[in-house]
Protein backbone atom coordinates (compact mmCIF):
# COMPACT_ATOMS: atom_id res chain seq x y z
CA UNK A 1 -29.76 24.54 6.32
CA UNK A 2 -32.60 26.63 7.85
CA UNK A 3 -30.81 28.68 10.55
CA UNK A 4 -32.20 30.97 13.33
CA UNK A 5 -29.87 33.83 14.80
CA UNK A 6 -31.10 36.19 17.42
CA UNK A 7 -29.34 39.29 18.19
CA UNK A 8 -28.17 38.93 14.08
CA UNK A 9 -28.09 42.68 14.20
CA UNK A 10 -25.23 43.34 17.04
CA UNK A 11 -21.52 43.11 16.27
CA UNK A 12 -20.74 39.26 16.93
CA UNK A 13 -24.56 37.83 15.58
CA UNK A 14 -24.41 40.52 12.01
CA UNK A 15 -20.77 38.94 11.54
CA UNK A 16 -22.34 35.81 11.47
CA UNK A 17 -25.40 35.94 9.42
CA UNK A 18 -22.81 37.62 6.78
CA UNK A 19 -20.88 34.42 7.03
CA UNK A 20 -23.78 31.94 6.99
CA UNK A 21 -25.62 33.41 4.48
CA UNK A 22 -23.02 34.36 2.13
CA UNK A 23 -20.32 31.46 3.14
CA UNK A 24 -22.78 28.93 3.75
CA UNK A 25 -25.74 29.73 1.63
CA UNK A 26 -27.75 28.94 4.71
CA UNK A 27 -31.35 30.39 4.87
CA UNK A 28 -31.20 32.41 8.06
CA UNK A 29 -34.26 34.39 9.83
CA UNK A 30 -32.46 37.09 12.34
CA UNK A 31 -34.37 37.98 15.36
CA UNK A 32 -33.25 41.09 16.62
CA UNK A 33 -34.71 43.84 19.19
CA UNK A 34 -32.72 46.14 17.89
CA UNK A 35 -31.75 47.95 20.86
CA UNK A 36 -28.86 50.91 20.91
CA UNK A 37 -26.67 48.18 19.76
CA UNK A 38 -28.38 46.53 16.75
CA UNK A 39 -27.74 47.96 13.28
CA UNK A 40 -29.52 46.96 10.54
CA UNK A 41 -26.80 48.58 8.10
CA UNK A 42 -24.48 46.37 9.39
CA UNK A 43 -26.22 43.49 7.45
CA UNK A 44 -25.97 45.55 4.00
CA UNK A 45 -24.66 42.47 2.60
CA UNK A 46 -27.27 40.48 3.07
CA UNK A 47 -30.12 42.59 2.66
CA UNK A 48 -32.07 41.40 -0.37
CA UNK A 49 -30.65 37.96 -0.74
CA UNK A 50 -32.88 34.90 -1.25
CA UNK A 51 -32.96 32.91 2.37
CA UNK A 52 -32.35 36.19 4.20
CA UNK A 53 -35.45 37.50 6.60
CA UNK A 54 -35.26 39.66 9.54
CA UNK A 55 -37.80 39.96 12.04
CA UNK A 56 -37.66 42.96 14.71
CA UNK A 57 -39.08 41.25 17.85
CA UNK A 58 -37.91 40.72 21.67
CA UNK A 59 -36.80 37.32 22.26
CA UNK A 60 -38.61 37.80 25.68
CA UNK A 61 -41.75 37.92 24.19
CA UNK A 62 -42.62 33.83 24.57
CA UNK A 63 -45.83 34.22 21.60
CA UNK A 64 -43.29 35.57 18.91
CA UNK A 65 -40.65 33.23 19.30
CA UNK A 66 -42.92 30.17 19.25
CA UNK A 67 -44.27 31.96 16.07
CA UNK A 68 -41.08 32.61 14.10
CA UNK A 69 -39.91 29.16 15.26
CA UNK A 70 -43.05 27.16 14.46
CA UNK A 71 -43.19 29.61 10.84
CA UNK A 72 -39.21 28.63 9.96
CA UNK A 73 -38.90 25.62 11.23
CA UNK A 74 -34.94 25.64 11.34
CA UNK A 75 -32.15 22.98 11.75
CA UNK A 76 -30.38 25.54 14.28
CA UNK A 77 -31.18 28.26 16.78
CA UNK A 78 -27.82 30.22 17.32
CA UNK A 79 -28.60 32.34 20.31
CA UNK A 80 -26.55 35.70 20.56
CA UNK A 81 -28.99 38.49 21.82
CA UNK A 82 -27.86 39.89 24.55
CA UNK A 83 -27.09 43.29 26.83
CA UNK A 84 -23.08 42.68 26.00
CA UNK A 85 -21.89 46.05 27.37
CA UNK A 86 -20.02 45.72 31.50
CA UNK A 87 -20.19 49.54 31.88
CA UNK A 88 -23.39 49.83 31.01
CA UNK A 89 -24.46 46.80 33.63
CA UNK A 90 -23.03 48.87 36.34
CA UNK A 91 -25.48 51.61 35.95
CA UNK A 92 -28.43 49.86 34.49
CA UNK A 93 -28.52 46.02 35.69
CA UNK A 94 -32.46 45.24 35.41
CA UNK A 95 -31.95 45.43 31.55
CA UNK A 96 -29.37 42.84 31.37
CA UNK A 97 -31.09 40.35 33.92
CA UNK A 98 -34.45 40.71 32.00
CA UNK A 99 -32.53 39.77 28.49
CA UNK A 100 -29.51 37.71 29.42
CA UNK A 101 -31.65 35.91 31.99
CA UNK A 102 -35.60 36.19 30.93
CA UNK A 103 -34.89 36.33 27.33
CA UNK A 104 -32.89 33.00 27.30
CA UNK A 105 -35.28 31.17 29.44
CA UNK A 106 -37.95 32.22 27.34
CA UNK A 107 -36.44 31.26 23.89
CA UNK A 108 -35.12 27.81 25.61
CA UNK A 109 -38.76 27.08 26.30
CA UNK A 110 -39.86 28.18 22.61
CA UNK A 111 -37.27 26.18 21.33
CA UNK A 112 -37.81 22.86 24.02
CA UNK A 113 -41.63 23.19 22.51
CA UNK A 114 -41.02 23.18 19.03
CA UNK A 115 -38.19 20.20 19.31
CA UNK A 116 -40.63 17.94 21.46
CA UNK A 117 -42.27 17.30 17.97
CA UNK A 118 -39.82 16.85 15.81
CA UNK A 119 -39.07 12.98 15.35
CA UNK A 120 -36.44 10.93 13.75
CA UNK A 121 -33.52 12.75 11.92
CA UNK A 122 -34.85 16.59 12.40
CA UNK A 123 -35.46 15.60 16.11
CA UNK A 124 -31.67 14.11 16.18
CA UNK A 125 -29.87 16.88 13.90
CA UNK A 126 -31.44 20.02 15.90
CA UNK A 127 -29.15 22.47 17.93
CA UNK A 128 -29.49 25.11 20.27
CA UNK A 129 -26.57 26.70 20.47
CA UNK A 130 -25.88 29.44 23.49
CA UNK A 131 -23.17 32.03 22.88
CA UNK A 132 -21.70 33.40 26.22
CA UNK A 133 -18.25 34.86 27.40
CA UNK A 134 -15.25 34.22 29.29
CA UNK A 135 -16.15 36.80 32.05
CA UNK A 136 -18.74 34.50 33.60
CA UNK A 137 -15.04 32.86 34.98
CA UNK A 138 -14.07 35.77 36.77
CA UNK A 139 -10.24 37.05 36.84
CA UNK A 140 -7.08 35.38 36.04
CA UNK A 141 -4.15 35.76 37.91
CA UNK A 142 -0.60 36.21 36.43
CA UNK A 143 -0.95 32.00 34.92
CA UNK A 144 -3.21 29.74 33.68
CA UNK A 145 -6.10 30.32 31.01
CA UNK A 146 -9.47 29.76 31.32
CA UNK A 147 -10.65 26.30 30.64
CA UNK A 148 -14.46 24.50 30.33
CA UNK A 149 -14.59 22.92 33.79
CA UNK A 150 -13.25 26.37 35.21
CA UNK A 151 -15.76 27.45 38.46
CA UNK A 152 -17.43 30.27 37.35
CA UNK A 153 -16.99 33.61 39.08
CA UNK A 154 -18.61 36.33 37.68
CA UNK A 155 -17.71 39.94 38.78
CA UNK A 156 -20.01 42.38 37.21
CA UNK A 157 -23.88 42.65 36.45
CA UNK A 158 -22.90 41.83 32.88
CA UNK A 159 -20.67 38.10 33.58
CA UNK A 160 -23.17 37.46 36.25
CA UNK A 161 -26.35 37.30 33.87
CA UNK A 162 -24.56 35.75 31.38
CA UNK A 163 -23.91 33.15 34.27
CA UNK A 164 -27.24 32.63 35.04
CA UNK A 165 -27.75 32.16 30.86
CA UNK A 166 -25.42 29.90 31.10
CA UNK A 167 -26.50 27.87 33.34
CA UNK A 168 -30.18 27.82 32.02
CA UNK A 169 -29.33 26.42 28.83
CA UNK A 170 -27.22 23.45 30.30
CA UNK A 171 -29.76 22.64 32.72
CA UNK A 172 -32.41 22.66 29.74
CA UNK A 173 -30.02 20.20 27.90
CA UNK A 174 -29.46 17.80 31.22
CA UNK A 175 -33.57 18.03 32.01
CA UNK A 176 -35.22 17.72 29.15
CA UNK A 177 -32.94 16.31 26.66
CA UNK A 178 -32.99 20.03 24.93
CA UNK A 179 -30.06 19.48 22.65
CA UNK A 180 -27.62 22.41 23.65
CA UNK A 181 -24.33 23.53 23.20
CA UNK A 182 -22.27 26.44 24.96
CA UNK A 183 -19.78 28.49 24.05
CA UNK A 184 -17.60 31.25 25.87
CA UNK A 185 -15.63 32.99 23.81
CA UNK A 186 -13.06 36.17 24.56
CA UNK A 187 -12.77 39.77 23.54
CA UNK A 188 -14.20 40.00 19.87
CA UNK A 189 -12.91 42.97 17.70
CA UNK A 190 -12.68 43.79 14.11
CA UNK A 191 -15.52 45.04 11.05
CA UNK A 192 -19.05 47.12 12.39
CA UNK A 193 -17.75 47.28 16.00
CA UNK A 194 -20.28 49.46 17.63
CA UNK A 195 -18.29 52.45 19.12
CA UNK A 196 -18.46 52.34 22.63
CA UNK A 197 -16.14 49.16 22.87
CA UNK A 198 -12.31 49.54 23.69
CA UNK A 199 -11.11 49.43 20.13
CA UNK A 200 -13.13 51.22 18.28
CA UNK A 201 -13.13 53.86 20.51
CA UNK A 202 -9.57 54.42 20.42
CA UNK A 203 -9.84 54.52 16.22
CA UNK A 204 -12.48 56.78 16.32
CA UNK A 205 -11.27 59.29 19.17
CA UNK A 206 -7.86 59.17 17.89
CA UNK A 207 -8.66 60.32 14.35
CA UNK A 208 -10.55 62.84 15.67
CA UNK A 209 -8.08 64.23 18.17
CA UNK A 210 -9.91 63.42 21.40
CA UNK A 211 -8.32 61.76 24.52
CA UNK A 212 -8.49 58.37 24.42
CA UNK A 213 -9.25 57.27 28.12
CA UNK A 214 -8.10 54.26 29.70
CA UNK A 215 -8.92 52.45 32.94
CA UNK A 216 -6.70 52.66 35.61
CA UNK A 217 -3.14 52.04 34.74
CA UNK A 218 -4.18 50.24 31.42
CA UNK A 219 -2.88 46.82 32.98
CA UNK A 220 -5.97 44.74 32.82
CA UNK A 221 -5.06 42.19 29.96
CA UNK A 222 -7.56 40.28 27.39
CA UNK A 223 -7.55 38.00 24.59
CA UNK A 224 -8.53 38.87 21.90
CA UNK A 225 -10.55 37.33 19.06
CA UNK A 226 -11.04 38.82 15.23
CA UNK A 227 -15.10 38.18 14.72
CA UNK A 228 -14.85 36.53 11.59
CA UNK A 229 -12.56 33.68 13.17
CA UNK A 230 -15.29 33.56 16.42
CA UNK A 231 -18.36 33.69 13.61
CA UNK A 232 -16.40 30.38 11.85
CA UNK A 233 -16.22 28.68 15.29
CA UNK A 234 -19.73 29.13 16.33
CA UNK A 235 -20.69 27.25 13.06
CA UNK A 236 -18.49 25.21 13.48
CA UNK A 237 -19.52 24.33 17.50
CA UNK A 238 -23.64 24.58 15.87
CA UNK A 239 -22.37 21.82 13.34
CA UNK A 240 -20.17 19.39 14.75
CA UNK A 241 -20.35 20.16 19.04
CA UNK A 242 -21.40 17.26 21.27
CA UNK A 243 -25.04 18.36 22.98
CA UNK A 244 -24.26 19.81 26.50
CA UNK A 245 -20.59 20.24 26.06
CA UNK A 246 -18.83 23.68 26.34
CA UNK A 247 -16.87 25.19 23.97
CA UNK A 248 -14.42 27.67 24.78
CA UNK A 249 -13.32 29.87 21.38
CA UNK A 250 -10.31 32.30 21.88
CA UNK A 251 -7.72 33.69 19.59
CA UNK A 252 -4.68 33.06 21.96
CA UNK A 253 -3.20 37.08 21.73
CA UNK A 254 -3.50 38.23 25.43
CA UNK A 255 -2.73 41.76 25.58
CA UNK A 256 -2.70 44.60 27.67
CA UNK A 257 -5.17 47.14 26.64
CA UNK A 258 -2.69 49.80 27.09
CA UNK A 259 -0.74 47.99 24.50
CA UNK A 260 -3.98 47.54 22.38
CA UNK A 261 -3.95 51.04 22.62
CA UNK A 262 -0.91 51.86 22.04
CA UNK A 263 -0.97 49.65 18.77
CA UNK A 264 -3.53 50.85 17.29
CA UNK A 265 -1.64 54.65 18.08
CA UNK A 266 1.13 52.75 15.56
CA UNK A 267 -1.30 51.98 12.96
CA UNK A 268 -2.69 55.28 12.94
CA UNK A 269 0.49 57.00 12.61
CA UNK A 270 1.66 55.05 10.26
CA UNK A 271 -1.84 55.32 7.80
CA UNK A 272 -2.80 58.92 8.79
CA UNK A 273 0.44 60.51 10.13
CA UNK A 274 -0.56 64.14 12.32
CA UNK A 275 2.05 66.53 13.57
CA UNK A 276 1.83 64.70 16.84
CA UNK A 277 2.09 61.24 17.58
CA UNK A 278 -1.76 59.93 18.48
CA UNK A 279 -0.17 57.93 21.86
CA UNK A 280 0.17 61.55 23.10
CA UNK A 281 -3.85 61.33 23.29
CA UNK A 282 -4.00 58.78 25.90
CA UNK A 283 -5.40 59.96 29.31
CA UNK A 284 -5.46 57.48 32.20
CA UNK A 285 -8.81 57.84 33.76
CA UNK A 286 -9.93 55.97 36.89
CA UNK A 287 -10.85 52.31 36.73
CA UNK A 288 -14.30 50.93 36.82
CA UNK A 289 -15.49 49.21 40.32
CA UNK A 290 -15.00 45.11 39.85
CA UNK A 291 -12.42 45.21 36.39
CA UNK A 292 -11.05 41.68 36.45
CA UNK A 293 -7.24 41.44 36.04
CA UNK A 294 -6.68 39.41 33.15
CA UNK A 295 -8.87 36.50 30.66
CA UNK A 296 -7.30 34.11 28.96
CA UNK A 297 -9.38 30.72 26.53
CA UNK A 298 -7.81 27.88 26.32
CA UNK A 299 -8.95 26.80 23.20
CA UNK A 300 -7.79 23.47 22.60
CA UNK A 301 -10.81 21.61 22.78
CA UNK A 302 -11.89 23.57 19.84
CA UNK A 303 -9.17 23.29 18.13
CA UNK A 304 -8.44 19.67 18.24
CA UNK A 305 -12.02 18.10 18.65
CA UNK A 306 -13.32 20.09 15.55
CA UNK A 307 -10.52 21.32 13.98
CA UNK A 308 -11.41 25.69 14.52
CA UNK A 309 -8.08 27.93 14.20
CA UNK A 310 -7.78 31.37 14.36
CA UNK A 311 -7.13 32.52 10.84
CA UNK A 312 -6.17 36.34 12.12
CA UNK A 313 -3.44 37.01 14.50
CA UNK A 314 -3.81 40.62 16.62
CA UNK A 315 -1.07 42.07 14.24
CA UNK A 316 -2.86 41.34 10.98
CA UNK A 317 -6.49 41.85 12.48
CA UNK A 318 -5.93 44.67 13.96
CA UNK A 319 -4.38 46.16 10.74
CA UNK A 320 -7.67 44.92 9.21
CA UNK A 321 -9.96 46.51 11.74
CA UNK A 322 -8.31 50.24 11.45
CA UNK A 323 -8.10 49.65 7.91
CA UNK A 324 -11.86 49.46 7.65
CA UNK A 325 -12.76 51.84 10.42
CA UNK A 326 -10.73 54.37 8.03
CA UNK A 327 -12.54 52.78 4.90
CA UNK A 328 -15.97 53.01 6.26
CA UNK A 329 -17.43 56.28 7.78
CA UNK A 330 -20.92 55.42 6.30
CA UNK A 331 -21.43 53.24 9.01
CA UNK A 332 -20.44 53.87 11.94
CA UNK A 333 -20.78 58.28 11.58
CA UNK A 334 -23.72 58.00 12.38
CA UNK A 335 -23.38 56.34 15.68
CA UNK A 336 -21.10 58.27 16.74
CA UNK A 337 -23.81 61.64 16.46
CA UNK A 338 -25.63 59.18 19.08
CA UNK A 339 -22.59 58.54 21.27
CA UNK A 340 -19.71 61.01 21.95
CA UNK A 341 -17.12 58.85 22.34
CA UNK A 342 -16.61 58.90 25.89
CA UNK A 343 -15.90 56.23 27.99
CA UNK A 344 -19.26 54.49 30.02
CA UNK A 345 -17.54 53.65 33.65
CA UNK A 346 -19.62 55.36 36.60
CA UNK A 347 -16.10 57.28 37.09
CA UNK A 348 -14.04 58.66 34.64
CA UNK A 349 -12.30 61.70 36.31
CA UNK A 350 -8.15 61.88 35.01
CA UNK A 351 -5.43 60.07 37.24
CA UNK A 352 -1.95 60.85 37.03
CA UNK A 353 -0.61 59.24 34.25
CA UNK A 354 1.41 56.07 34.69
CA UNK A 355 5.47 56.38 33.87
């Protein structure tokens, strides 16, 4: 199985080249950009290995990826590059329309090209799989969970582009036969998390005695998803997933991030115990302009059309995560001389602390 992953350097696509290639034994090129976000060192694993290649190029450059698909000829193209972060969309849009948006369109037409001539079983066999989000939905109330035929409603920069991505790649499958699949998934956490995301964050602020900010009144609840389970599912949706279907993948453990939080405060204390209990770091800080309420996947297609469960629930994968946060300095030290561990919202000034 010859298998292309862009954006195999980030923290959802380098959890699943590890898988694939060492898993799977598939032969996997990795096109990455390697932006802020892209770390080669996070592939380690799988540097060196027979059927690994990378190949640093910008999937909106149209000549490369007709090149690197024409040169590897693969069975899949598993599409994850993308600008991922919401804070960072607020303050810097044009870079997540040009990827999310450009890029995609781009690579859909490199890969339409290259499938127009293939014939017979490598013609049939081929997928183009698009990895998106559940924000392109928009906000839950207190009920319901987010299914595949639920209007889309995007709130931020971010959701929006990935919208517009979204929408590309079914429209490529329903016009020119493209053979695509979709899948939104929720909150991802767990090994080589870059450190500007919630949970990492918290680790690495709260082991080194910093405040650990959090929007608002810490009420906006996710689901989330450990990335080994979501790297098994998008496999699993490349493999077996009906062309132009959606696939939602989710790990069904909504929380509040203030209870994320105050979880991972638990862990801490319990692993490396301080004089002071690490919840006393938290500082409430206000919220970022258009934070939806609440996400929640309903997985079920997933789980009964092609058999995908969750194999980590928060408890144990959260365990798992500050156990290797703890476990594993060498990688993400030096990121964190790049970023200083503050939160990326256009505000962050202190709000009185909710009771």
């Amino acid at each position: 199985m010859r298998v292309i992953v862009t954006g195999g350097a980030g923290f959802i696509g380098s959890a699943l080249v590890r898988y694939l290639v060492l898993e799977k034994g598939c032969d996997v090129l990795n096109i990455d950009k390697l932006t802020y976000a892209g770390n080669l060192t996070s592939l380690k694993l799988v540097d060196g290995r027979n059927g690994y290649q990378f190949l640093r190029a910008d999937i909106c450059d149209r000549a490369a990826m007709e090149q690197a698909i024409t040169d590897f000829r693969p069975h899949r193209i598993m599409h994850l590059a993308a600008e991922s972060h919401v804070d960072r969309s607020i303050t810097g849009a044009a870079d997540f329309v040009q990827t999310n948006v450009i890029g995609t369109f781009t690579l859909l037409e490199a890969a339409r090209g290259y499938w127009d001539g293939l014939s017979g079983a490598a013609k049939d066999s081929f997928r183009f799989l698009h990895v998106s989000t559940d924000e392109v939905y928009g906000s839950l109330g207190a009920d319901g969970l987010f299914e595949e035929t639920t209007p889309y409603d995007p709130s931020s920069p971010y959701s929006a582009s990935k919208a517009s991505s979204d929408h590309l790649a079914k429209a490529w499958q329903r016009t020119y036969g493209l053979p695509v699949v979709v899948s939104n998934c929720s909150n991802n956490y767990g090994p080589y998390h870059f450190p500007e995301k919630l949970i990492p964050l918290t680790i690495l602020n709260a082991l080194s005695g910093r405040k650990l900010p959090v929007y608002g009144r810490g009420e906006n609840i996710r689901d989330w998803l450990y990335v080994e389970d979501h790297a098994r599912a998008l496999d699993l949706v490349a493999e077996k997933g009906r062309a132009g279907e959606t696939y939602n993948v989710g790990g069904r453990n909504e929380r509040r991030n203030i209870d994320v939080i105050r979880r991972i405060c638990e862990v801490l204390d319990r692993l490396v115990p301080t004089e002071r209990p690490h919840e006393e770091l938290i500082e409430f800080v206000t919220d970022r302009p258009g934070h939806d309420a609440r996400y929640a996947i309903d997985a079920t297609r997933l789980e009964t059309e092609l058999g995908w469960k969750a194999q980590e629930n928060f408890e144990s994968g959260i365990e798992k995560t500050v156990r290797w946060y703890l476990d594993n300095d060498w990688w993400w030290r030096p990121l964190r001389e790049r970023y200083d561990g503050e939160r990326l919202g256009v505000l962050s000034r202190p709000v009185k602390a909710a009771k």
